[in-house]
Protein backbone atom coordinates (compact mmCIF):
# COMPACT_ATOMS: atom_id res chain seq x y z
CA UNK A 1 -6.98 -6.40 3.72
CA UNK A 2 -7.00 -2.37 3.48
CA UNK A 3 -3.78 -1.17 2.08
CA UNK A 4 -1.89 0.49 4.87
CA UNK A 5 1.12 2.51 4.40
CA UNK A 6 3.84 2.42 7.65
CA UNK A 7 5.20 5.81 8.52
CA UNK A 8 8.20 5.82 10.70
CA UNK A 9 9.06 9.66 12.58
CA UNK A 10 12.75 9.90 12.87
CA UNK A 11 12.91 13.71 12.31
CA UNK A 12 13.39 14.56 16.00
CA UNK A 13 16.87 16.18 17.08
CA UNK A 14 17.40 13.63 19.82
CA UNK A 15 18.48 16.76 21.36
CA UNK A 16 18.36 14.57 24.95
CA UNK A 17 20.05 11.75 23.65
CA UNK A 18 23.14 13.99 22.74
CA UNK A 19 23.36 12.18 19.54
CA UNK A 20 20.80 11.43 16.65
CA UNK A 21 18.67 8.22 18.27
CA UNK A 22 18.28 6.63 14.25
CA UNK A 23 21.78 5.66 14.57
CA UNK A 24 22.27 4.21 17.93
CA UNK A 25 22.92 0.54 17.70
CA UNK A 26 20.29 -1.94 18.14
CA UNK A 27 20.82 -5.53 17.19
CA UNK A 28 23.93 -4.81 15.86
CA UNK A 29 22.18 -2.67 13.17
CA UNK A 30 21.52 1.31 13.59
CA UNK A 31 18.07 1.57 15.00
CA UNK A 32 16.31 2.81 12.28
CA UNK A 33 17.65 -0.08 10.20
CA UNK A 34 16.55 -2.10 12.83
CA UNK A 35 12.75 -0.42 12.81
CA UNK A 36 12.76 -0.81 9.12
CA UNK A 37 13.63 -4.02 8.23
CA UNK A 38 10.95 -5.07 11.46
CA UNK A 39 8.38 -3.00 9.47
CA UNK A 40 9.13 -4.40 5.95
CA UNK A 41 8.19 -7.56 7.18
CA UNK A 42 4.80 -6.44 7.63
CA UNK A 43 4.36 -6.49 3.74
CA UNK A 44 2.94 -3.22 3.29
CA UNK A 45 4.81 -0.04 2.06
CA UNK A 46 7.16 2.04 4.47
CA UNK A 47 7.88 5.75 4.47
CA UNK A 48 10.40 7.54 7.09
CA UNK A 49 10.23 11.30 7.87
CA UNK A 50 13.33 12.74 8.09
CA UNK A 51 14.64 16.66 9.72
CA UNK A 52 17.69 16.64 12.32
CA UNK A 53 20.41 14.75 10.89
CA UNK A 54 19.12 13.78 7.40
CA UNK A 55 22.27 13.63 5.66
CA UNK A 56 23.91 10.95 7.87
CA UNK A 57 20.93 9.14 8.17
CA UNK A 58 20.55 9.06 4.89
CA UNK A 59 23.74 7.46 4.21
CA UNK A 60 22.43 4.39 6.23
CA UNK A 61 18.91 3.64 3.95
CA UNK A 62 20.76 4.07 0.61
CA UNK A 63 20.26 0.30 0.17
CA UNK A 64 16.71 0.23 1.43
CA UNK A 65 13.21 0.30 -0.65
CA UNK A 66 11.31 2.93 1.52
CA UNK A 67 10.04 6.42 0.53
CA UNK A 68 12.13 9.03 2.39
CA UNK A 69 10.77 11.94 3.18
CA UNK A 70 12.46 15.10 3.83
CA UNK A 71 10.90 17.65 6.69
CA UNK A 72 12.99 21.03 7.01
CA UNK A 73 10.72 22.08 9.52
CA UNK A 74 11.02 19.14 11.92
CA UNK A 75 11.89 21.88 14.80
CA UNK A 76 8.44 22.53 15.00
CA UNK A 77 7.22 19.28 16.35
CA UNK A 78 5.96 15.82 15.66
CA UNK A 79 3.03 17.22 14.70
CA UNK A 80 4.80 18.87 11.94
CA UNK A 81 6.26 15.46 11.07
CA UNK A 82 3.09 13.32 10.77
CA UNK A 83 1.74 16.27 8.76
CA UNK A 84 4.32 15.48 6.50
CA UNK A 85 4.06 12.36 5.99
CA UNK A 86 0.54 11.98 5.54
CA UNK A 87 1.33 14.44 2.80
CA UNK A 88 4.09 12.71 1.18
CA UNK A 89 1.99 9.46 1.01
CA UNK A 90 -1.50 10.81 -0.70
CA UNK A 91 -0.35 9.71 -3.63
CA UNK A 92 0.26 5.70 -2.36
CA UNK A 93 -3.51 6.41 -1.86
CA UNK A 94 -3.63 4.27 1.51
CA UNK A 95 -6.55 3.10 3.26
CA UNK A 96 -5.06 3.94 7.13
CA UNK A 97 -1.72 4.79 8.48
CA UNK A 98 -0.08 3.13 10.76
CA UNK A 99 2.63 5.88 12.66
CA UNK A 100 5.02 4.51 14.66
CA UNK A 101 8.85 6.61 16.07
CA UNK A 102 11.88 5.05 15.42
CA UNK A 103 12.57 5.24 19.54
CA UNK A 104 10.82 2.20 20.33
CA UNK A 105 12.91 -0.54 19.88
CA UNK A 106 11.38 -3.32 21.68
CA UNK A 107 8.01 -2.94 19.00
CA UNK A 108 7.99 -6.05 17.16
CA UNK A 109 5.97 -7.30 13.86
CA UNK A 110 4.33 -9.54 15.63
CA UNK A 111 2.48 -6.65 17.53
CA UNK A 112 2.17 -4.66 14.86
CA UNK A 113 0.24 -7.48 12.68
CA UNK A 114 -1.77 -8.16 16.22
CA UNK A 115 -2.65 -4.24 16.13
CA UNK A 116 -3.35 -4.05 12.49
CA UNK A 117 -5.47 -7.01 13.02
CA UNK A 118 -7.33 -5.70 15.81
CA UNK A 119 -8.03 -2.65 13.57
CA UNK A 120 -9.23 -4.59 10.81
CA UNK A 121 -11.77 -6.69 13.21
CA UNK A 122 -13.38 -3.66 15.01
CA UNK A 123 -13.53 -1.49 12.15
CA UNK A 124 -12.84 1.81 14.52
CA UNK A 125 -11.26 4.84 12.91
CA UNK A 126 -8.31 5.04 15.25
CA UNK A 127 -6.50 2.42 17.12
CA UNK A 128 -3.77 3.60 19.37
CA UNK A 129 -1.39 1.47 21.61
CA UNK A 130 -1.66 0.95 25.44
CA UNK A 131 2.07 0.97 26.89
CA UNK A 132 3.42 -0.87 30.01
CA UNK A 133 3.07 2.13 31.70
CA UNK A 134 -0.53 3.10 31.20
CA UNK A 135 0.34 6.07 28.62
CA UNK A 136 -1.76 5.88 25.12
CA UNK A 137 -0.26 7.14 21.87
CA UNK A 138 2.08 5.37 18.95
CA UNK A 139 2.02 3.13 17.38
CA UNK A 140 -1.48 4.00 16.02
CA UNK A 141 -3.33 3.54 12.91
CA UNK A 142 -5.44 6.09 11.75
CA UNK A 143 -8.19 5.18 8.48
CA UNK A 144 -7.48 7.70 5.63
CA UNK A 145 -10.42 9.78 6.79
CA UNK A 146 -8.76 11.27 9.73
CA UNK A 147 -6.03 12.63 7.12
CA UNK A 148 -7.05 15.85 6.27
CA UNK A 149 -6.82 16.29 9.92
CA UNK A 150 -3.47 14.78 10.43
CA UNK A 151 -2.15 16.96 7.63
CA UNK A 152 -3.00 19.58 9.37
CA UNK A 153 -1.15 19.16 12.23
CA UNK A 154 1.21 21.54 14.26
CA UNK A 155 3.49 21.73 17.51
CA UNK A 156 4.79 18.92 19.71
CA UNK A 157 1.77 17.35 20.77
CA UNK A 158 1.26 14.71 17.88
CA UNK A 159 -2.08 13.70 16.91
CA UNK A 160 -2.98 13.99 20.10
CA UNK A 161 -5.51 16.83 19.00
CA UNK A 162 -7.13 14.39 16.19
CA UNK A 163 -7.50 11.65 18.77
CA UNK A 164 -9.51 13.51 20.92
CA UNK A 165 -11.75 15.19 18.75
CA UNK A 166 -12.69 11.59 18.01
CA UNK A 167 -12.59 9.73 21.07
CA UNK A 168 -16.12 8.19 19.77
CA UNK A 169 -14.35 6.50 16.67
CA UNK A 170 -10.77 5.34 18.71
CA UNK A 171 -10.03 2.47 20.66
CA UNK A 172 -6.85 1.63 22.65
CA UNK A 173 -4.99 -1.76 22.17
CA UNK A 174 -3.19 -3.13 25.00
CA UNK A 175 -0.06 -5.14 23.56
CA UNK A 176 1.14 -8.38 25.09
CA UNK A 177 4.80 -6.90 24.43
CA UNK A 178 6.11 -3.80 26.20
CA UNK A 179 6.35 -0.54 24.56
CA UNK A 180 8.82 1.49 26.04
CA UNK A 181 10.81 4.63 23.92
CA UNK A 182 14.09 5.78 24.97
CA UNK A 183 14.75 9.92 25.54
CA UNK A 184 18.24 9.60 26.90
CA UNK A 185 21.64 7.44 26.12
CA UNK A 186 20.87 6.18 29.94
CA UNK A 187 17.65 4.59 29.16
CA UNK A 188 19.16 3.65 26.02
CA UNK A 189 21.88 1.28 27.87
CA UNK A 190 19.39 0.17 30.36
CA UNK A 191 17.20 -1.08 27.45
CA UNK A 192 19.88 -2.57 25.81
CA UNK A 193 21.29 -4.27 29.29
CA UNK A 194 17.82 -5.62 30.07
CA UNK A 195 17.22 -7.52 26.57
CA UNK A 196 20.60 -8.76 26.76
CA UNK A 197 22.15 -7.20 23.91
CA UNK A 198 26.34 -7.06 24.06
């Protein structure tokens, strides 16, 4: 099994949300508590990049075993993030990433291990997820070749630019779960009010 590092982007300013989306409750836990403890259960190690709000976030992982990284220049974009993070990690000396955000709640370890393992069978370089809605994009893994690429990442787009310079090597996984991320404390209550939560 390759050793794959998880890499969760909470650096974002929520600036639609009104209010940092890390710390909204989920499961009676804040959310990126929540996304953690779902992705520990994977087995493999977890790293969080952190911009907008870092100090109060921080306050909530003091207890956990992940690798936070801080990113002063998360105003630039998630690109900017993921470039981080792929740097922060060289030194775990992974064999893929897998990036996920921390505003998609309803992704569960059981699709993750399902994605990982579809990964692992067809051997492609990049392997990003299929949502409800037809949209491609996170989570994705990405094998540590497409690195140098991801580091070098910029703007809001993601690694949207990586993905299609290298359409030939990627393949799109369509979950059995939904994967739905929340912009705005309205979705965020309609989320929680359709999987039941108090």
């Amino acid at each position: 099994m390759p050793k794959i590092v998880s890499l969760l982007l909470a650096a974002g300013h929520s600036s639609r949300m009104g209010q940092p989306k890390a710390l909204l409750e989920w499961n009676q836990h804040p959310l990126i508590l929540h996304q953690i403890k779902m992705l520990q259960t994977l087995g493999y190690p977890v790293a969080v990049v952190l911009g907008a709000h870092e100090e109060i976030i921080t306050t909530q992982l003091k207890d956990e075993k992940v690798l936070r990284i801080s990113h002063p220049n998360y105003d630039e974009g998630m690109g900017s993030s993921i470039a981080a993070g792929i740097s922060a990690i060289r030194h775990l000396q992974p064999e893929a990433v897998l990036i996920l955000a921390v505003d998609q709640p309803l992704v569960t370890s059981t699709y993750l291990n399902e994605l990982i393992d579809y990964y692992q069978k067809n051997q492609a370089g990049i392997v990003q997820s299929v949502s409800t809605e037809g949209w491609k994009g996170i989570p994705v893994i990405f094998n540590e070749r497409y690195f140098d690429a991801l580091e070098g990442l910029v703007g809001d787009v993601g690694a949207k630019p990586v993905v299609k310079n290298h359409m030939d090597d990627c393949l799109a996984f369509t979950p059995s779960e939904l994967l739905t991320d929340i912009d705005t404390y309205a979705q965020y209550q309609e989320l929680k009010k359709a999987t039941h939560q108090s």
